[in-house]
C-alpha atoms as a PDB file:
ATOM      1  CA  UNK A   1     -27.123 -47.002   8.242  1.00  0.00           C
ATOM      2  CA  UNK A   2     -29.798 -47.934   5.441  1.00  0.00           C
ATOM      3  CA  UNK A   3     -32.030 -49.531   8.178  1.00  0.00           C
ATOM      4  CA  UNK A   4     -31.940 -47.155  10.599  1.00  0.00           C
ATOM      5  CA  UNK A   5     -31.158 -46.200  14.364  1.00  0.00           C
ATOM      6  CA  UNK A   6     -32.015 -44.814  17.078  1.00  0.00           C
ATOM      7  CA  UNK A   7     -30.975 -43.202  20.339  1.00  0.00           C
ATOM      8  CA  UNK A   8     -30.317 -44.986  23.333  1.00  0.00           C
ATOM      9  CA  UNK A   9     -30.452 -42.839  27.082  1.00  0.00           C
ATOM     10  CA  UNK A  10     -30.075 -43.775  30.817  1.00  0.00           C
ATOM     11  CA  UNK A  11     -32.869 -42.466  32.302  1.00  0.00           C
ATOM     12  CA  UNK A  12     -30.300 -42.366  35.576  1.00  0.00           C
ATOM     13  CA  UNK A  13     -27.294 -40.954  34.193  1.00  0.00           C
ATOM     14  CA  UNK A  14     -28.487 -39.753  31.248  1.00  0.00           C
ATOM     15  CA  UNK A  15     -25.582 -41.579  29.079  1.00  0.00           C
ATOM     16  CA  UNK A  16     -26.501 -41.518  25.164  1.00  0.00           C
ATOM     17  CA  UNK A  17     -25.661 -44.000  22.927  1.00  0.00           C
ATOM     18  CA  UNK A  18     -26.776 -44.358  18.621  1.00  0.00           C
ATOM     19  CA  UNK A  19     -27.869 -47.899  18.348  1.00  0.00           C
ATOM     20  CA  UNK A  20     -28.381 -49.212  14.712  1.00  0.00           C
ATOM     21  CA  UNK A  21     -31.556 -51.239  13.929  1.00  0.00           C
ATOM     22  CA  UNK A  22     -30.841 -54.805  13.307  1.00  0.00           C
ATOM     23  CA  UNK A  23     -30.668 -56.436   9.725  1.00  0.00           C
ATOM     24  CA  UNK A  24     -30.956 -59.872  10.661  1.00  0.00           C
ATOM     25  CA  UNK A  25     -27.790 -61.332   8.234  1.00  0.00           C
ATOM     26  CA  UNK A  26     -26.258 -64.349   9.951  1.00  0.00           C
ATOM     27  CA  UNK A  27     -22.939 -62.268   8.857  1.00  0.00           C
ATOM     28  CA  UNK A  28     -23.681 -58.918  10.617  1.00  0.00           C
ATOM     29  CA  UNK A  29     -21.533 -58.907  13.736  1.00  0.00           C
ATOM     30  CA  UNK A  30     -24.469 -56.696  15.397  1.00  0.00           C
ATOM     31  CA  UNK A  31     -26.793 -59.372  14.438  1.00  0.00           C
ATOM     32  CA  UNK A  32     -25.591 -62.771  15.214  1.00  0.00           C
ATOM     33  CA  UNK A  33     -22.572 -61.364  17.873  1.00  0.00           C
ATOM     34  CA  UNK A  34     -24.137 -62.600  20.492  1.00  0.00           C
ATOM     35  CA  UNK A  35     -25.246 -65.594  18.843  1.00  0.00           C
ATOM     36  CA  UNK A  36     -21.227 -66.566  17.754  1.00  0.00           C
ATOM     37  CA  UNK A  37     -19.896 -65.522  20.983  1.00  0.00           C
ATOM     38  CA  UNK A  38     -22.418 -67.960  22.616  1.00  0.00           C
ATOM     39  CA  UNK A  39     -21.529 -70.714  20.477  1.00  0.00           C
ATOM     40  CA  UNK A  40     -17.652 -70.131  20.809  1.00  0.00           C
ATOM     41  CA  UNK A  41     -18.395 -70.319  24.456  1.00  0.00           C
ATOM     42  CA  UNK A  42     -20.166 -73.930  24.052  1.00  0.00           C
ATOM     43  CA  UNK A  43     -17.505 -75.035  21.733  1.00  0.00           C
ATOM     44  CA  UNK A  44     -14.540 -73.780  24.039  1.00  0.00           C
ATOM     45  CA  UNK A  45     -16.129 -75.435  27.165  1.00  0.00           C
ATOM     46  CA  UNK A  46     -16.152 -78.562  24.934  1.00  0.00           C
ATOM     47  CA  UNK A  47     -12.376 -79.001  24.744  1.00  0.00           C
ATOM     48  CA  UNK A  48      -9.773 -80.396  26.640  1.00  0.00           C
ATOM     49  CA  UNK A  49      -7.176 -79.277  28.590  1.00  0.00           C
ATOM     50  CA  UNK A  50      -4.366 -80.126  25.752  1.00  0.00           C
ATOM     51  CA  UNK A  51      -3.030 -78.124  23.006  1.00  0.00           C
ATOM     52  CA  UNK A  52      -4.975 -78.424  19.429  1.00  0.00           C
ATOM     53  CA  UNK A  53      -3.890 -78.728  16.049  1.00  0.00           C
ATOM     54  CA  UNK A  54      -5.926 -77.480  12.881  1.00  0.00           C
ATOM     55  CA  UNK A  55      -5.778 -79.636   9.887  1.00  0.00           C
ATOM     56  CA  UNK A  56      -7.218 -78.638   6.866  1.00  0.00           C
ATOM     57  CA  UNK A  57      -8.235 -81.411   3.889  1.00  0.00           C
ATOM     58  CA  UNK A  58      -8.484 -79.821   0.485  1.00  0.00           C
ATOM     59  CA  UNK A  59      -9.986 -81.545  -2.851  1.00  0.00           C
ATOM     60  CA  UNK A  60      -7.774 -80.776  -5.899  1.00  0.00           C
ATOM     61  CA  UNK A  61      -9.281 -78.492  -8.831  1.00  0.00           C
ATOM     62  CA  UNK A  62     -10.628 -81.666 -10.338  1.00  0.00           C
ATOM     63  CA  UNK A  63     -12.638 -83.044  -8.361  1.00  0.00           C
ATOM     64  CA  UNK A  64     -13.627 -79.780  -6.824  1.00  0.00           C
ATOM     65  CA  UNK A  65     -15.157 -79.608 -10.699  1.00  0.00           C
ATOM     66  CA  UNK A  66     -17.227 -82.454 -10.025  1.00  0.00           C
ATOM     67  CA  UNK A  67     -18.463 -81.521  -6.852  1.00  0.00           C
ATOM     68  CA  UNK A  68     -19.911 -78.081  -8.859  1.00  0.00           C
ATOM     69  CA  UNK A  69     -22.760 -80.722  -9.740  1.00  0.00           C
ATOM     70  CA  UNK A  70     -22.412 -83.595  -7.196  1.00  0.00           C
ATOM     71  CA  UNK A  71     -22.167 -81.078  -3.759  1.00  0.00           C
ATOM     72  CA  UNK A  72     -24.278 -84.016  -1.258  1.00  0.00           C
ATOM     73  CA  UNK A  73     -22.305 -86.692  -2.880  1.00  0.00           C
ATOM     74  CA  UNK A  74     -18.852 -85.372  -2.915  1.00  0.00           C
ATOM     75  CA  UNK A  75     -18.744 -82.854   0.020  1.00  0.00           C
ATOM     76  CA  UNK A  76     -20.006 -85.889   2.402  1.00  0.00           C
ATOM     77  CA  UNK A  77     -16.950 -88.397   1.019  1.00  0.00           C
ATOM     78  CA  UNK A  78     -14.737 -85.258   1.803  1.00  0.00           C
ATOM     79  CA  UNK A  79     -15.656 -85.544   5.401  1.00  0.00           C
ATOM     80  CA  UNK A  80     -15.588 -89.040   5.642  1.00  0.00           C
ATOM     81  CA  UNK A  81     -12.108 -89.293   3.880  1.00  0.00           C
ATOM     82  CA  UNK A  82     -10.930 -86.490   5.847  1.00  0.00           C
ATOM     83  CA  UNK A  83     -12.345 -88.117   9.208  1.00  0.00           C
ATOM     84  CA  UNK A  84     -11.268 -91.480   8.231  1.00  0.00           C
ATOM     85  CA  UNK A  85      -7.142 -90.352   7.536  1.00  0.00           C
ATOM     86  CA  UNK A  86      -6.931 -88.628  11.063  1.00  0.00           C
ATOM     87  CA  UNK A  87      -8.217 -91.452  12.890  1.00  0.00           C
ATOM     88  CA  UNK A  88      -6.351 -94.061  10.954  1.00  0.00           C
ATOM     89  CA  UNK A  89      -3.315 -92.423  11.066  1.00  0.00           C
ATOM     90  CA  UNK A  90      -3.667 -91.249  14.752  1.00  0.00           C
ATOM     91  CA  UNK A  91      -4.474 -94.605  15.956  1.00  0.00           C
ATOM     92  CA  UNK A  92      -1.413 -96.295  14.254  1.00  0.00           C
ATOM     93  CA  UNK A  93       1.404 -97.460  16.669  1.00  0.00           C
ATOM     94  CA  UNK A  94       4.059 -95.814  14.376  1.00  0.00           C
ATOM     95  CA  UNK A  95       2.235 -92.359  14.862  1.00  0.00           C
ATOM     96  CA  UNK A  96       0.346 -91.497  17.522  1.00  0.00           C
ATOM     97  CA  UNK A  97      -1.193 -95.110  18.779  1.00  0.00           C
ATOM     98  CA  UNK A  98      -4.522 -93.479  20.007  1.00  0.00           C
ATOM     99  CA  UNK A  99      -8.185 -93.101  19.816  1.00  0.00           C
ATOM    100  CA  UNK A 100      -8.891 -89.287  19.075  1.00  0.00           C
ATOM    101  CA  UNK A 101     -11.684 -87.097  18.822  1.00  0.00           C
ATOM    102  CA  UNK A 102     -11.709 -84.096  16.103  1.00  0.00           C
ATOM    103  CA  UNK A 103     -14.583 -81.218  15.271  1.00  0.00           C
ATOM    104  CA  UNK A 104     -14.632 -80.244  11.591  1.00  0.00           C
ATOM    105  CA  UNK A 105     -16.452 -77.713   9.632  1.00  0.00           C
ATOM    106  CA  UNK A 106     -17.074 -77.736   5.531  1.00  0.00           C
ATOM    107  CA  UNK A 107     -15.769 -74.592   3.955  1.00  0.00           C
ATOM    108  CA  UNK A 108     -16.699 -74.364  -0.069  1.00  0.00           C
ATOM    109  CA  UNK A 109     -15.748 -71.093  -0.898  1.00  0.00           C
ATOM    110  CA  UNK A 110     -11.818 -70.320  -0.896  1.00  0.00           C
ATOM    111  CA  UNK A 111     -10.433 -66.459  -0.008  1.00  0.00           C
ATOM    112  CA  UNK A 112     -10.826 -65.534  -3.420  1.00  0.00           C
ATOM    113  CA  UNK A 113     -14.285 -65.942  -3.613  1.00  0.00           C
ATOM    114  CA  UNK A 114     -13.914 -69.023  -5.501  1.00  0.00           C
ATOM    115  CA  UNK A 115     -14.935 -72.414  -5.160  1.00  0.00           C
ATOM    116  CA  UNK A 116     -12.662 -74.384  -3.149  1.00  0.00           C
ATOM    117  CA  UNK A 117     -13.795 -77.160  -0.963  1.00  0.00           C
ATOM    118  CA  UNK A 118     -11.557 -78.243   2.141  1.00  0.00           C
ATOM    119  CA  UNK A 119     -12.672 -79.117   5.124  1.00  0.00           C
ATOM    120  CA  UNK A 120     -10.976 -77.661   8.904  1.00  0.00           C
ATOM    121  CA  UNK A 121     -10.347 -80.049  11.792  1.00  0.00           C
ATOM    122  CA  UNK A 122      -9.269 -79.169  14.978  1.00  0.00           C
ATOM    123  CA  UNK A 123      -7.995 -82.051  17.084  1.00  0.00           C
ATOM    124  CA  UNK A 124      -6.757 -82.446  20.016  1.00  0.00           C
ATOM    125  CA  UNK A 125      -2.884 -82.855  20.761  1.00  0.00           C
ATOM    126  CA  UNK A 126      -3.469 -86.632  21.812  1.00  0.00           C
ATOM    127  CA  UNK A 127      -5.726 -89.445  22.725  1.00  0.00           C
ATOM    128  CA  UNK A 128      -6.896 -92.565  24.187  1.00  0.00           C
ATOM    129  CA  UNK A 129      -4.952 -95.775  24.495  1.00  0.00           C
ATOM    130  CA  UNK A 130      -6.331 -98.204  22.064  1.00  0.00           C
ATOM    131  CA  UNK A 131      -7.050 -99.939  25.917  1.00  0.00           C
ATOM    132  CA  UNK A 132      -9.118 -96.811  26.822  1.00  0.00           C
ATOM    133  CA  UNK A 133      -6.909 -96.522  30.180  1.00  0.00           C
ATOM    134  CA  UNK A 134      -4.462 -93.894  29.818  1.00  0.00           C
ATOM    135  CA  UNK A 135      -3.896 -90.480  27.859  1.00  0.00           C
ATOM    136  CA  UNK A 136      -1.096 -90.268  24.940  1.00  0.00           C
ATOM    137  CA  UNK A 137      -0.100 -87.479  23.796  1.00  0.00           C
ATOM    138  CA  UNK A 138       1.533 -86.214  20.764  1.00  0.00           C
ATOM    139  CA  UNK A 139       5.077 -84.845  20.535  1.00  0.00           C
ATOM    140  CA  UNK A 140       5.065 -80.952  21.384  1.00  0.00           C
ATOM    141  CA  UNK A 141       3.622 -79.116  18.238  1.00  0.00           C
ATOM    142  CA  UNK A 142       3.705 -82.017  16.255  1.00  0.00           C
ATOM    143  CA  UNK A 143       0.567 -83.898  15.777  1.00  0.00           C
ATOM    144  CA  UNK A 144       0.598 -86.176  12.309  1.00  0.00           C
ATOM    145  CA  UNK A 145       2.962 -86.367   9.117  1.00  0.00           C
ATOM    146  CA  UNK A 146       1.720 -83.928   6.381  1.00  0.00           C
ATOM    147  CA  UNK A 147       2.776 -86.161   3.654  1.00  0.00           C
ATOM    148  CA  UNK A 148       1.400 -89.592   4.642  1.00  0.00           C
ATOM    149  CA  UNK A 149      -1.714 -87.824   5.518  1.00  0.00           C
ATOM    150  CA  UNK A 150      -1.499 -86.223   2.591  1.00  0.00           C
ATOM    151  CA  UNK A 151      -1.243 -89.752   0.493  1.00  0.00           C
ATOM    152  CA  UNK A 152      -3.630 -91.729   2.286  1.00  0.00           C
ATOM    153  CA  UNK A 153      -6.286 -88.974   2.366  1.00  0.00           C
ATOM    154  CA  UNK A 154      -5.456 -88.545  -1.506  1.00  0.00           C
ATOM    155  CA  UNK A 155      -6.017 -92.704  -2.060  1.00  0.00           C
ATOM    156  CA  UNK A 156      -9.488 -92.243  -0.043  1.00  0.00           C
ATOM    157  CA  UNK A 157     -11.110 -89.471  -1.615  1.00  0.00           C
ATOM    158  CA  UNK A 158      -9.810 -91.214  -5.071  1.00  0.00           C
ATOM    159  CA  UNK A 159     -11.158 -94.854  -4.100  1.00  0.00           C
ATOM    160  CA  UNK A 160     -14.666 -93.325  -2.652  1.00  0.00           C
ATOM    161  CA  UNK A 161     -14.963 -91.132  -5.581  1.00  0.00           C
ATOM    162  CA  UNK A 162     -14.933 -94.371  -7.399  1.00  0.00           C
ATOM    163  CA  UNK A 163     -16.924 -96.593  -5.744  1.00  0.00           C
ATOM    164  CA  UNK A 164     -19.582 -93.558  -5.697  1.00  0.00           C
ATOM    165  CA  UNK A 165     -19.715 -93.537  -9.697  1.00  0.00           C
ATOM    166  CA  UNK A 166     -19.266 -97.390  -9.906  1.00  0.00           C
ATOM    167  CA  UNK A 167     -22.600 -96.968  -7.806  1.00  0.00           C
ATOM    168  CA  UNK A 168     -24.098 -94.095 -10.002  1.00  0.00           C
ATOM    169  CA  UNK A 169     -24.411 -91.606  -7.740  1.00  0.00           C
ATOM    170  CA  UNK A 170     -22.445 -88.909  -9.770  1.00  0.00           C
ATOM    171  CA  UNK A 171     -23.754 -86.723 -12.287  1.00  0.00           C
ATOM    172  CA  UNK A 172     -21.431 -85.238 -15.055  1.00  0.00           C
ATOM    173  CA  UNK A 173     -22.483 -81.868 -17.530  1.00  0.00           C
ATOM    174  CA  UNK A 174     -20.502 -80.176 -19.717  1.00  0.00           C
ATOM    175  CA  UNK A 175     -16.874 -80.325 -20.194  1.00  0.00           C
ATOM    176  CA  UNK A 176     -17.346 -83.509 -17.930  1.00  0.00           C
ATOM    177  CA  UNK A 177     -19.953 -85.701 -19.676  1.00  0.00           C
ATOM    178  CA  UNK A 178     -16.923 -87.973 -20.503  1.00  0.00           C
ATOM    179  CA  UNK A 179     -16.739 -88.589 -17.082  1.00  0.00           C
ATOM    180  CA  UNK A 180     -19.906 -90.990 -17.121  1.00  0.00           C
ATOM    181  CA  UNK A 181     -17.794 -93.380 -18.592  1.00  0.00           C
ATOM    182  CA  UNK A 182     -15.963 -95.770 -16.091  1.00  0.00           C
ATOM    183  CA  UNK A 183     -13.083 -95.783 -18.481  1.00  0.00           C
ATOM    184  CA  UNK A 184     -12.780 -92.223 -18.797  1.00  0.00           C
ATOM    185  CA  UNK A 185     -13.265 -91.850 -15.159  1.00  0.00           C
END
């Protein structure tokens, strides 16, 4: 290893074990193991007893363009289109009908390396009654629609994205300078 070991030895049994030196990268599963396992651990004792679902939220090549210059901006009207789709949906009395809960984590780089914002959710299989009294729960592995999530989350994004230019809060370079204009936009 470039930084190193050294020997480990029970001074009772005299068991040896090579132990490489630490590099410190949040990535290096000697490193931060312990320090992910611990977290899973707080995470897992966090959830309910009820199956999960994992919903991912994706920004199309466009506007994943514009958040190349706008990251704040754009990344936090991902979440809150993203957040704001699940609950609406789950809390409509043709879906689901209940108050849910949901973790979700920003991911900007895709498989490939490249950029890709989307953001995961896990959330649970169910929720509150809009009376707070009772548990509903989904139908067995079947939490939401894919395509009206998909539609209203695409109508959210588009009508933040909006009202965040109409407000000036997006900056456009390049190939998108055209952008600036609220017609072009």
């Amino acid at each position: 290893a470039a930084l190193g070991g050294h020997v480990e030895a029970c001074e009772d049994c005299a068991h040896t074990r090579i132990a490489y030196n630490s590099c410190g990268n949040r990535h290096c599963p000697k490193c931060q193991g312990a320090a992910a396992r611990d977290w899973l651990a707080e995470r897992e004792a966090e959830l309910l007893p009820v199956p999960y679902f994992h919903v991912v939220f994706t920004l199309p090549a466009a506007i994943a363009d514009l958040a190349w210059s706008n990251k704040a901006v754009v990344y936090d009207l991902l979440f809150k289109a993203a957040a704001e789709t699940t609950l609406t949906l789950a809390a409509d009395l043709k879906h689901l009908g209940a108050r849910i809960g949901l973790t979700a984590v920003l991911h900007t780089w895709g498989s490939a390396m490249t950029h890709h914002p989307h953001v995961h959710m896990i959330v649970p299989g169910g929720g509150l009654s809009p009376d707070g009294t009772r548990w509903i729960a989904c139908r067995p592995n079947f939490f939401l629609p894919v395509r009206i999530l998909s539609k209203l989350f695409r109508r959210l994004i588009l009508d933040k994205l909006a009202t965040a230019h109409a407000a000036g809060h997006l900056r456009f370079f390049g190939a998108h300078t055209d952008l600036a204009d609220a017609k072009a936009f």
